[in-house]
N, C-alpha and C. Protein backbone atom coordinates (compact mmCIF):
# COMPACT_ATOMS: atom_id res chain seq x y z
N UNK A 1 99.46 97.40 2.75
CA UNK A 1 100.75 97.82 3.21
C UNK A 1 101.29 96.78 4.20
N UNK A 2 102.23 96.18 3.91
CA UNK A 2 103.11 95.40 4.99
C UNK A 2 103.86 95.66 6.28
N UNK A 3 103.39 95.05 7.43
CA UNK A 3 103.86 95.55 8.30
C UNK A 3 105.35 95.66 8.42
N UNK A 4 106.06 96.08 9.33
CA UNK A 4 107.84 96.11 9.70
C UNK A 4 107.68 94.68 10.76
N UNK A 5 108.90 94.01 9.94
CA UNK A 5 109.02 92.91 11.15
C UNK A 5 109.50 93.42 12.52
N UNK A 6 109.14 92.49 13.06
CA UNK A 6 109.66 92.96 15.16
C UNK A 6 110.85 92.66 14.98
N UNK A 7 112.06 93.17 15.36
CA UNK A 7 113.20 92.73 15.89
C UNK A 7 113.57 92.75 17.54
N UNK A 8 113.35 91.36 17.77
CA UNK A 8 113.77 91.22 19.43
C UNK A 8 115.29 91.69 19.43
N UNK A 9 115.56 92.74 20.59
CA UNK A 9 116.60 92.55 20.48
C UNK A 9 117.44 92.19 21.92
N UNK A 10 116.49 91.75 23.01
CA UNK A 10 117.26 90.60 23.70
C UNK A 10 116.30 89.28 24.04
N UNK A 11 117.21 88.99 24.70
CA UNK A 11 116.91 87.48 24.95
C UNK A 11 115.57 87.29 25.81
N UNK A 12 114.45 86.44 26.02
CA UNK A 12 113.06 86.35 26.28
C UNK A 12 112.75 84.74 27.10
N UNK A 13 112.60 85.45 28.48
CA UNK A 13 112.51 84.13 29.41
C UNK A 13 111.35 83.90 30.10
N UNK A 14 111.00 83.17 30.14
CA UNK A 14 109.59 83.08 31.01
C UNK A 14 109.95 82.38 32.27
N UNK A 15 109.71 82.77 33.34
CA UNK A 15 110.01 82.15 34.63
C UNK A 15 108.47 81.78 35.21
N UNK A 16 108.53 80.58 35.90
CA UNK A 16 107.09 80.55 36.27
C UNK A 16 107.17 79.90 37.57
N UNK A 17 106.65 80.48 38.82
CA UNK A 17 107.20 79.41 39.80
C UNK A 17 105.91 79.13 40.43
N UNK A 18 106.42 77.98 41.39
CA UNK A 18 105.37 77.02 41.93
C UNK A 18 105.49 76.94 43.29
N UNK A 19 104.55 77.39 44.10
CA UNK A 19 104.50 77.05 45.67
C UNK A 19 103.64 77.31 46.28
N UNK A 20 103.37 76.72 47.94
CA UNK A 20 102.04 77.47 48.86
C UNK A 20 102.50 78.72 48.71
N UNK A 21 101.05 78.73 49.78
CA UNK A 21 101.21 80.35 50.23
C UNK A 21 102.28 80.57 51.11
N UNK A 22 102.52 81.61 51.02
CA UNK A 22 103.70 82.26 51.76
C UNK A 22 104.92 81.44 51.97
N UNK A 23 105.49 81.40 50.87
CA UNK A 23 106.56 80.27 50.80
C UNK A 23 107.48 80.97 50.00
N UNK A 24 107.84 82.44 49.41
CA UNK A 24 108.77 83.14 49.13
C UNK A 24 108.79 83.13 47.95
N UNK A 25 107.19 82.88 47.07
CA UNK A 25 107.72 82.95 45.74
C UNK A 25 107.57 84.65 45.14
N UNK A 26 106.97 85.73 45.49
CA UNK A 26 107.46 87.06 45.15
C UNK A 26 108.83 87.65 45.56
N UNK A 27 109.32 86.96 47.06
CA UNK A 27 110.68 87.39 47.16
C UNK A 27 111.39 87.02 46.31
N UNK A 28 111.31 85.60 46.04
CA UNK A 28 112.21 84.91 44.69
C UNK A 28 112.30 86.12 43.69
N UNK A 29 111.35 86.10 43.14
CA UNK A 29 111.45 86.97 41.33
C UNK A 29 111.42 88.24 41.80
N UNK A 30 111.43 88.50 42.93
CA UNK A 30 112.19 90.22 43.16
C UNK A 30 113.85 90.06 43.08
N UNK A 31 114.23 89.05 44.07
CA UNK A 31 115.52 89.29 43.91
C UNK A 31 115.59 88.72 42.51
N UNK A 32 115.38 87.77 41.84
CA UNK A 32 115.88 87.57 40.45
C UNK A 32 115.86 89.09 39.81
N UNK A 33 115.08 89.70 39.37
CA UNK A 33 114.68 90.94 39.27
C UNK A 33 115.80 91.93 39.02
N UNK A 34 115.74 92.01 40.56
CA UNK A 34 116.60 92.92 40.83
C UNK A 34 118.11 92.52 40.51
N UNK A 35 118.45 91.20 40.66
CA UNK A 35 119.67 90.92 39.92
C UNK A 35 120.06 91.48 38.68
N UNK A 36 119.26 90.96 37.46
CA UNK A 36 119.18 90.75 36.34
C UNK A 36 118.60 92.45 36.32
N UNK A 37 118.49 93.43 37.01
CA UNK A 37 118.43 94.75 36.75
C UNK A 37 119.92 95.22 36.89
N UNK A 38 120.81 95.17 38.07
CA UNK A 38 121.90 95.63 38.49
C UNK A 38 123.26 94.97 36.97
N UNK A 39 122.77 94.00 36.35
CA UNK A 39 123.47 93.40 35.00
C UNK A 39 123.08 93.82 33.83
N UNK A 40 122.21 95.12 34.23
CA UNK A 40 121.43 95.19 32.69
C UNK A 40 120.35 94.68 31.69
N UNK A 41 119.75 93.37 32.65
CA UNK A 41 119.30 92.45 32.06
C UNK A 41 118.08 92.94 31.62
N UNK A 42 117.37 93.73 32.76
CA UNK A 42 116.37 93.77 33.49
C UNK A 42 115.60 95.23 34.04
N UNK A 43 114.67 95.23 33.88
CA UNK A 43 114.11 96.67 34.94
C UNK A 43 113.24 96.88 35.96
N UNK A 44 113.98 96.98 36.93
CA UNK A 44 113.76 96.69 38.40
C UNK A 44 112.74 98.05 38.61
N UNK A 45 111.54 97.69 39.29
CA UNK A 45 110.33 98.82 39.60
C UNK A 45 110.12 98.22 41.08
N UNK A 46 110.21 99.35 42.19
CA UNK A 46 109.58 99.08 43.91
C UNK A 46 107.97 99.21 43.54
């Protein structure tokens, strides 16, 4: 039996960031986050 193809149906980004410690890279991709939640993009979890 053949599977059902996947249909993506949005767009698929990989963000990957780079820094010391404590240099704001979880604040970063929260607020990205949370942006890209308030546009729909996204789903923002505290």
């Amino acid at each position: 039996m053949a599977k059902e193809k996947f249909v993506r149906s949005k767009p698929h980004v990989n963000v990957g960031t780079i820094g010391h410690v404590d240099h704001g890279k979880t604040t970063l991709t929260a607020a990205i986050t949370l942006y890209l939640s308030k546009s729909g993009g996204a789903k923002f979890e505290s």
